[in-house]
Structure formats: structure tokens, C-alpha cells
C-alpha atoms as a PDB file:
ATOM      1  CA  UNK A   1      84.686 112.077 115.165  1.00  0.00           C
ATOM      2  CA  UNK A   2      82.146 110.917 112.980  1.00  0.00           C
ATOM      3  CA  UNK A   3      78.873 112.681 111.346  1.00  0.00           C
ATOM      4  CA  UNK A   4      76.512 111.800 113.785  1.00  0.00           C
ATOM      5  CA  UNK A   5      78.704 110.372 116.530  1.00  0.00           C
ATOM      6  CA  UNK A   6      81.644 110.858 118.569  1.00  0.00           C
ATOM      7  CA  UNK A   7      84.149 107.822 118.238  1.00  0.00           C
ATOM      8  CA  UNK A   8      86.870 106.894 120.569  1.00  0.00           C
ATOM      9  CA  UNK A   9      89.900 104.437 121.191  1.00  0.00           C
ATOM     10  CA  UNK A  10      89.478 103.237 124.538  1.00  0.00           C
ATOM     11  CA  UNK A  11      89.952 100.414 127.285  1.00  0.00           C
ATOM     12  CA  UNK A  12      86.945  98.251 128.115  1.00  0.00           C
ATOM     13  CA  UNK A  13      87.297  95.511 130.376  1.00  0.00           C
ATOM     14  CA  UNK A  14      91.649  95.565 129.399  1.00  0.00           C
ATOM     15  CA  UNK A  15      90.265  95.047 125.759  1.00  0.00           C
ATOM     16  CA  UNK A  16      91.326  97.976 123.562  1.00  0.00           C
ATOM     17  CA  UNK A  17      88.155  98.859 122.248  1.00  0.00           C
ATOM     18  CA  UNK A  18      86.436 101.371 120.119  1.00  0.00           C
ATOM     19  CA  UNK A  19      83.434 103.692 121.545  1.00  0.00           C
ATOM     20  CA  UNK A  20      81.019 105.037 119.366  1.00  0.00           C
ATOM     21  CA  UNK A  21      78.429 107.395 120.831  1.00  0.00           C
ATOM     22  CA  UNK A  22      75.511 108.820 118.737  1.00  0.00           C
ATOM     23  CA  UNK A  23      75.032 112.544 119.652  1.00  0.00           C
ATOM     24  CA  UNK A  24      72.276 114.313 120.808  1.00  0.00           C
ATOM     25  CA  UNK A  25      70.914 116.341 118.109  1.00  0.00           C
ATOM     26  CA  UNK A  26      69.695 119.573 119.254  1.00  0.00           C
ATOM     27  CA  UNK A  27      67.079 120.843 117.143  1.00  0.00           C
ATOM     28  CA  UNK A  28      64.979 117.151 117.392  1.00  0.00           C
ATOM     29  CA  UNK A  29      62.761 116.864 120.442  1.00  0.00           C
ATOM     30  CA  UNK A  30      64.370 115.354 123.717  1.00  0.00           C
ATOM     31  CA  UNK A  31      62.191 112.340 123.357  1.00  0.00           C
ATOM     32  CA  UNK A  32      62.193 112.128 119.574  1.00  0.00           C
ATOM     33  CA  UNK A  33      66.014 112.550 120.249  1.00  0.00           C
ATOM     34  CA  UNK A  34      66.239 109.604 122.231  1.00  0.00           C
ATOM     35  CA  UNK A  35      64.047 107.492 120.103  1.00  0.00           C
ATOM     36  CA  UNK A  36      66.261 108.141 117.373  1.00  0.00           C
ATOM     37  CA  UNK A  37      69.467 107.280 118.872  1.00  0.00           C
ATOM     38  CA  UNK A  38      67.859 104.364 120.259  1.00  0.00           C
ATOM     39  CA  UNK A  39      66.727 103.065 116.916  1.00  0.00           C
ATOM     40  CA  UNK A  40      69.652 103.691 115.311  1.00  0.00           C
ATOM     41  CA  UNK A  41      72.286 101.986 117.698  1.00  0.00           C
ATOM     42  CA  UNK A  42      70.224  99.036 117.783  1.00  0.00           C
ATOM     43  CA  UNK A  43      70.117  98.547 114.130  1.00  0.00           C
ATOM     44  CA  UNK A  44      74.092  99.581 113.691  1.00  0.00           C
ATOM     45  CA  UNK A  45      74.473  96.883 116.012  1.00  0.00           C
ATOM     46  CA  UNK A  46      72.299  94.150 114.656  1.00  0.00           C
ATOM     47  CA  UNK A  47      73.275  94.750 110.984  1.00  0.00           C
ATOM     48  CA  UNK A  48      76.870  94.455 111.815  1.00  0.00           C
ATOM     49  CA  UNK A  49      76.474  91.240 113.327  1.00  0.00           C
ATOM     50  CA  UNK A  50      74.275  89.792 110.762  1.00  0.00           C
ATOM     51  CA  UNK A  51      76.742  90.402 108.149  1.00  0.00           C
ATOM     52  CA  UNK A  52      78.760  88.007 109.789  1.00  0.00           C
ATOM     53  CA  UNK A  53      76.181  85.311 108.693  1.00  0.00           C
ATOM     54  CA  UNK A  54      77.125  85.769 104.564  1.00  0.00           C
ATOM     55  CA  UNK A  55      81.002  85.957 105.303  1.00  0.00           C
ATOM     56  CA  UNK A  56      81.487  90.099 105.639  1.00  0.00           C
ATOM     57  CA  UNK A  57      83.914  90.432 108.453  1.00  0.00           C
ATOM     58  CA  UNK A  58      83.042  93.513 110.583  1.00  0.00           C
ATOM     59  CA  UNK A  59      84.154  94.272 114.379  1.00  0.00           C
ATOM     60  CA  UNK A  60      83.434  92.147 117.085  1.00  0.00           C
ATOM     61  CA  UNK A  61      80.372  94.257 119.153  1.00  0.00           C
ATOM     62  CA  UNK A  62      81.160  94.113 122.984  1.00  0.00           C
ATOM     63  CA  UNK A  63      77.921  96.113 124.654  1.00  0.00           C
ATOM     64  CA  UNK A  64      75.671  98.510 123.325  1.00  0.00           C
ATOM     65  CA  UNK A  65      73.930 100.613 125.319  1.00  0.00           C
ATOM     66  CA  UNK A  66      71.019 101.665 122.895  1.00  0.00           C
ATOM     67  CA  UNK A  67      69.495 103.894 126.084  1.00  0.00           C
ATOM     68  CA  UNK A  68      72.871 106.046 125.489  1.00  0.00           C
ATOM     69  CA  UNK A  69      73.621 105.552 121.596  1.00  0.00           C
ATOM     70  CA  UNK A  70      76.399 103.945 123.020  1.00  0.00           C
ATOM     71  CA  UNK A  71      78.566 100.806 120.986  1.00  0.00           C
ATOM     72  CA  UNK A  72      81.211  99.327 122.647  1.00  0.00           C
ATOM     73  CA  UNK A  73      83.511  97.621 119.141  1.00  0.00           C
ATOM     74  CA  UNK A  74      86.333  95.414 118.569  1.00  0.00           C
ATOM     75  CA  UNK A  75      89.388  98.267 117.519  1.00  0.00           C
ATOM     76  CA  UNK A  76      90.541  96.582 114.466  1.00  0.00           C
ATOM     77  CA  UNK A  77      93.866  97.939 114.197  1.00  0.00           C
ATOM     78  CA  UNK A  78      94.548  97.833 110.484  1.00  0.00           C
ATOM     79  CA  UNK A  79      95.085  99.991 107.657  1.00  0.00           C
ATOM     80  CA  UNK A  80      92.419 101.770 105.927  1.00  0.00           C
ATOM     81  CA  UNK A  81      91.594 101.157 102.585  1.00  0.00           C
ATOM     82  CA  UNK A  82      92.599 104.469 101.138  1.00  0.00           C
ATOM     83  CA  UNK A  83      95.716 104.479 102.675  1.00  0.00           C
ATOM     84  CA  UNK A  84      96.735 101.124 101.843  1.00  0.00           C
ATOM     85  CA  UNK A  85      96.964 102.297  98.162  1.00  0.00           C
ATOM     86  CA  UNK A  86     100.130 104.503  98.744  1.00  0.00           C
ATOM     87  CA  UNK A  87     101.622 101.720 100.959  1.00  0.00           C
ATOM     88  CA  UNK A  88     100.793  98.161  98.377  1.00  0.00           C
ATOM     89  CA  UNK A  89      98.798  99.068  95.327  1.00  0.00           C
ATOM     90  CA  UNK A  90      98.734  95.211  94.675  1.00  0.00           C
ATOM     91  CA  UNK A  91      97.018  94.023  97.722  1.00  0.00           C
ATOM     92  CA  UNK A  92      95.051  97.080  98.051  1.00  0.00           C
ATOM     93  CA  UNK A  93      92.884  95.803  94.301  1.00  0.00           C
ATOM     94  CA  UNK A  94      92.584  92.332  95.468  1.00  0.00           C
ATOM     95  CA  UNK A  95      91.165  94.306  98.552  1.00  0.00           C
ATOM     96  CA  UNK A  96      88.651  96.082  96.568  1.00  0.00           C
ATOM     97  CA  UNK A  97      87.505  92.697  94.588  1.00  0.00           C
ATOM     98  CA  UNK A  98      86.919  91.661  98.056  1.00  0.00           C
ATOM     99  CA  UNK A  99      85.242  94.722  98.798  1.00  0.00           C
ATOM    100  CA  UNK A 100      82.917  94.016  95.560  1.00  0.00           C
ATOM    101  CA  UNK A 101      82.304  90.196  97.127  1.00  0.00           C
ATOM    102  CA  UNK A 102      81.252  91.678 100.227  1.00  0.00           C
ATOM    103  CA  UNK A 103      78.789  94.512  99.149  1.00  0.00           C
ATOM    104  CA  UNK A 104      77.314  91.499  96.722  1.00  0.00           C
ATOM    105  CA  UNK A 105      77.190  88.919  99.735  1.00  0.00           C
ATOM    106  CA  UNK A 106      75.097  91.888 101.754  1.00  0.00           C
ATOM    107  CA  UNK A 107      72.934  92.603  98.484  1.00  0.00           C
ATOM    108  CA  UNK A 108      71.775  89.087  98.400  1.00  0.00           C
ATOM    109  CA  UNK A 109      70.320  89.501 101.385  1.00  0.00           C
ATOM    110  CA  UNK A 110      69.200  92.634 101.138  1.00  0.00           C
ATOM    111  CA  UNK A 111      71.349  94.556 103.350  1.00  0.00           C
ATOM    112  CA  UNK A 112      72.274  97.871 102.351  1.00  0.00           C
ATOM    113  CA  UNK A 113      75.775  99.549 103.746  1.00  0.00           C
ATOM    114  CA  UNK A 114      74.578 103.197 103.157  1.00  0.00           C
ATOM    115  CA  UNK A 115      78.244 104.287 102.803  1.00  0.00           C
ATOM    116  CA  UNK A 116      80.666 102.147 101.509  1.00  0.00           C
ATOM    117  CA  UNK A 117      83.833 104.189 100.980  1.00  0.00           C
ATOM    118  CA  UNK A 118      87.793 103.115 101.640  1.00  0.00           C
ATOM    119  CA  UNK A 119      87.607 104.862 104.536  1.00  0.00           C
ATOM    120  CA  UNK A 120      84.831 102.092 105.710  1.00  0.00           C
ATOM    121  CA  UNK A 121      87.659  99.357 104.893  1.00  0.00           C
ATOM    122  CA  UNK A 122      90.145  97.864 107.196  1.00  0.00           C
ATOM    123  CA  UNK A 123      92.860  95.259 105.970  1.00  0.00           C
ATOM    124  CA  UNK A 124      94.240  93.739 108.625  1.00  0.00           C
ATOM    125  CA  UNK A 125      96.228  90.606 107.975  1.00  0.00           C
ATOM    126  CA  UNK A 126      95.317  89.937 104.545  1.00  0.00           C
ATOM    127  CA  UNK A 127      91.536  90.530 105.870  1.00  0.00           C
ATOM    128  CA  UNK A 128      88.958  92.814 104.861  1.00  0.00           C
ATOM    129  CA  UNK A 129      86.670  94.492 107.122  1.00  0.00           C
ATOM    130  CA  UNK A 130      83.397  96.582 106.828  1.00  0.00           C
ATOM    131  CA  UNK A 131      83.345  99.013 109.518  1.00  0.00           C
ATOM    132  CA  UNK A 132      80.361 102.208 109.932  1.00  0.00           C
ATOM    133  CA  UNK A 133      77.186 100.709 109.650  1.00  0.00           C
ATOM    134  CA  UNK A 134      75.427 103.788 110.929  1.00  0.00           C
ATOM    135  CA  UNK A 135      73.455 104.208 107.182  1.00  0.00           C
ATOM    136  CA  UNK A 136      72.579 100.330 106.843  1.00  0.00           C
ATOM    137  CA  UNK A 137      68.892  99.575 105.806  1.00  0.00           C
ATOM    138  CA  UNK A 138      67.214  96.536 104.464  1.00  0.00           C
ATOM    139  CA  UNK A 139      65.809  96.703 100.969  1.00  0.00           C
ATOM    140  CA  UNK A 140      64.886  94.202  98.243  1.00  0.00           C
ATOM    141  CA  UNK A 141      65.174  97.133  95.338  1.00  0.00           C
ATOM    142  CA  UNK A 142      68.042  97.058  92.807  1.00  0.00           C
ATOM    143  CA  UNK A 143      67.895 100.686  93.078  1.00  0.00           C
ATOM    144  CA  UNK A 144      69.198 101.116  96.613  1.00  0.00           C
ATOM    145  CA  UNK A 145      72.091  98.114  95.777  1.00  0.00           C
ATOM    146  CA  UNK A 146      72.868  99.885  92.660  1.00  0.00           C
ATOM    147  CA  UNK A 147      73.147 103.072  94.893  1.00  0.00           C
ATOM    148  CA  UNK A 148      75.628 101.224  97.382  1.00  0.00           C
ATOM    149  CA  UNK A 149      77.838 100.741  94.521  1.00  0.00           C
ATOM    150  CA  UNK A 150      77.802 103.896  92.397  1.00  0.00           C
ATOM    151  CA  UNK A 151      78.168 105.390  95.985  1.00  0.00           C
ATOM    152  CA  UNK A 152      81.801 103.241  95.879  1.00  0.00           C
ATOM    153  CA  UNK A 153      82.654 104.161  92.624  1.00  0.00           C
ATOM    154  CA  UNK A 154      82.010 107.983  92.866  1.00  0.00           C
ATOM    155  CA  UNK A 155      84.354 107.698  95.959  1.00  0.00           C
ATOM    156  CA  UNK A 156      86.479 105.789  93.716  1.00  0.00           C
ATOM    157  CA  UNK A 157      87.215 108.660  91.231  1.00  0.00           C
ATOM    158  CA  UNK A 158      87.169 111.302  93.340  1.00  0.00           C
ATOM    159  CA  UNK A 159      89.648 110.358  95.681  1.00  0.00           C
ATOM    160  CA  UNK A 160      91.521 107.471  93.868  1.00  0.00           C
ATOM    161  CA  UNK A 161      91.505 108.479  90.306  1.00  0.00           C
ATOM    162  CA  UNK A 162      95.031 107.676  89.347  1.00  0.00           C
ATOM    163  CA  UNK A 163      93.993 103.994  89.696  1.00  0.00           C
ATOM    164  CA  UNK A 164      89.895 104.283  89.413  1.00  0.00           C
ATOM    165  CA  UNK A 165      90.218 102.140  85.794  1.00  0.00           C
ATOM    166  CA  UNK A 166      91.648  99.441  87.246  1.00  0.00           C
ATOM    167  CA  UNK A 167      89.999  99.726  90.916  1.00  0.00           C
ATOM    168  CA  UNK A 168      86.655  99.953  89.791  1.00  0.00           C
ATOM    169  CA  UNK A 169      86.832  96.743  87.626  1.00  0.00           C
ATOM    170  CA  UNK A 170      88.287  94.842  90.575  1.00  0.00           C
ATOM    171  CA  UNK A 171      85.308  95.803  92.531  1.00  0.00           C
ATOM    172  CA  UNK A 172      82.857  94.842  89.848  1.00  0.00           C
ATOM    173  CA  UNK A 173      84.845  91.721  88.630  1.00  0.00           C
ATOM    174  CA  UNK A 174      84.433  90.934  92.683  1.00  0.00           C
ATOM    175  CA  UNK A 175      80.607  91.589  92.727  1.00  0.00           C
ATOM    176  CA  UNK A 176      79.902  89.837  90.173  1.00  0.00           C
ATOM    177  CA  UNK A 177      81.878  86.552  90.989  1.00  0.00           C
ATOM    178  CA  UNK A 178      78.973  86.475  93.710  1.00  0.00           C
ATOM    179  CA  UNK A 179      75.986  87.944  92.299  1.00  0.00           C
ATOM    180  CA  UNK A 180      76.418  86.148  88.671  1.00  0.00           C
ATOM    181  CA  UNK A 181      76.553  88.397  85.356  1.00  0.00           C
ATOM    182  CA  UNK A 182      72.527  88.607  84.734  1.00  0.00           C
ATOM    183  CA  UNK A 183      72.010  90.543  87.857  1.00  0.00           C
ATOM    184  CA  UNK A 184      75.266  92.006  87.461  1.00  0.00           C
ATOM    185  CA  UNK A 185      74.457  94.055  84.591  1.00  0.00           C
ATOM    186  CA  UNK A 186      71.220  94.832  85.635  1.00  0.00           C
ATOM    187  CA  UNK A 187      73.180  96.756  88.640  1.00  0.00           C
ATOM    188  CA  UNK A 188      75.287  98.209  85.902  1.00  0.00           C
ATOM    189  CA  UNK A 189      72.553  99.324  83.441  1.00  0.00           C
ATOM    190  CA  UNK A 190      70.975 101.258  87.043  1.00  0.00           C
ATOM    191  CA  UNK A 191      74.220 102.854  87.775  1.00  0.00           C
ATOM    192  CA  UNK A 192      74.442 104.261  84.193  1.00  0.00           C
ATOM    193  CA  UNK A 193      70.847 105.237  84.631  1.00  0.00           C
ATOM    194  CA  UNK A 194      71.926 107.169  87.940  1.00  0.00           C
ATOM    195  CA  UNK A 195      74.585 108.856  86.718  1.00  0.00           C
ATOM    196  CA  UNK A 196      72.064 110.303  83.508  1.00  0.00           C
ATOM    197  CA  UNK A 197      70.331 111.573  86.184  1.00  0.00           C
ATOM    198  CA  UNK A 198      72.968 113.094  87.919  1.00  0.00           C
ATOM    199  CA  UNK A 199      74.265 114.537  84.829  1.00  0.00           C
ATOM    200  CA  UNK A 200      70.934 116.277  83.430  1.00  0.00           C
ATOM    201  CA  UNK A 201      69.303 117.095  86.597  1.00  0.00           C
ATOM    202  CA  UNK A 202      68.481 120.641  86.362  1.00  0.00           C
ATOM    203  CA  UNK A 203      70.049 123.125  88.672  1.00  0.00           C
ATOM    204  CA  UNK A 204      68.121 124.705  91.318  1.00  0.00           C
END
């Protein structure tokens, strides 16, 4: 079960399929509800088959029922990200430098993931995908990019720290190869400048 949605393994059509169905939220408005969930299954949808487009491999979408919040997916039956690290450390970092080409190939064309975290990664034979789009947004400002991957590296030493060192530069050594070292240390001089603000923000 997800934040927002309620996500199932399921049989569509004798396809073993993933259902994801946005929930009604209670304290909106029964027809701001339903404008909501509209929206936002239609652009879940539409971002993860755009993606497709710059070489990010996501799940095949079946039906979506945007009336319902309702996405019918491709179940890629893989192996998480963050578990793959306690099963082959090796092919889990050359995962992440793909995960790094990926989040740049999305940047370039301004395509934001809103939440990429190894939970949001599948390997599954030798591929990576990028699965939860529910957050995406378009945006041409370095901010939000830099955002998508501070987001990765906070997730990074929280839950991975043993191996965050080397992780981390596997994901930036990835982004870069894509985005090219000028604009690759512009995202690294706004991540720094994130983090000062994180760390001196006063408390409430």
C-alpha cells in the first residue's frame, strides 16, 4: 500500500499485472476529490510512458481508468534496489550509475521523478527500472533536478550508509556521463546549497 494509493498484484486479461488505485481523500471535496485523482492518474500515466522516449525503462501501462484513479501496470518481477545490496553489492553500484543516467536522461528533458529512492528501482535481468511516478512534474529549474538528486542521496545515507561513499559517486559518476561536468557541478554546487539550508534552518 502506497501513500496515496492502494497497490495490488493481480490478473488482468491472464497478464499478471499490477493495480494501482489512488484513494479517495476524505477531507477534499467529492468533486475536488475526483478532479484530483483524475489529474493525477493521467499524468502518472503519461510521464511514465514518456520516459520511455530518453531510454528510462519503466512498466509497461495496460489501462488507466483516470475516472477511478485506476492504473492497470506491467508487474515487473525483479528485485528492488535496496534489497539487491545484501544479495550482489557489485551489480547493485553499476545499478545506481544507471540510476544516475536515468534521473540525468529525465532532467534533460525536464522531467522530474519526485521520489527517487531504491525502493523506486527494479533490476530485473541486468535492467533497471523506474517505477512510482505518482510525484513526477515538469520543470526547467536546476533547483527541482538538484532536489531529485539530493532526495537520492539523503535516501542514500540513511538507509545505505555502510556503502553511501561509494554509492553516491556511482550515481553522480552516472549523471554526469549524461549531463556533462559543467551542468554537473552546477547540480552539485545546488545540492550543497540545500543541504546549508537544511542545516541552519531555524527550528520552529
Amino acid at each position: 500500500m502506497g501513500a496515496e494509493a492502494n497497490i495490488y498484484l493481480d490478473y488482468w486479461n491472464d497478464i499478471e499485472v499490477i493495480r494501482k488505485i489512488r484513494r479517495p481523500k476524505p477531507y477534499w471535496r467529492g468533486e475536488l476529490d475526483k478532479k484530483i485523482r483524475k489529474s493525477r492518474t493521467i499524468k502518472e500515466a503519461e510521464y511514465m510512458s514518456i520516459v520511455k522516449r530518453y531510454g528510462v525503462l519503466t512498466p509497461i501501462i495496460y489501462y488507466v481508468d483516470p475516472f477511478n484513479g485506476e492504473i492497470i501496470m506491467e508487474y515487473v518481477n525483479g528485485t528492488r534496489m535496496k534489497d539487491l545490496f545484501e544479495i550482489d553489492l557489485r551489480k547493485a553500484l553499476l545499478m545506481l550509475n544507471e540510476a544516475g543516467r536515468n534521473l540525468a536522461r529525465m532532467h534533460a528533458h525536464n522531467i522530474i521523478h519526485g521520489d527517487p529512492t531504491t525502493s523506486n528501482f527494479i533490476v530485473r535481468d541486468g535492467k533497471l527500472y523506474f517505477i512510482d511516478f505518482g510525484l513526477a512534474f515538469r520543470s526547467t529549474r536546476l533547483e527541482d533536478k538538484s532536489v531529485d538528486v539530493h532526495l537520492l542521496k539523503q535516501v542514500m545515507k540513511s538507509a545505505h550508509s555502510d556503502i553511501f561513499d561509494k554509492g553516491f559517486s556511482e550515481i553522480i559518476e552516472g549523471y554526469g556521463s549524461v549531463c556533462g561536468n559543467i551542468q554537473l557541478e552546477k547540480t552539485l554546487d545546488n545540492i550543497r546549497e540545500i543541504e546549508k539550508r537544511g542545516r541552519y534552518a531555524a527550528p520552529d
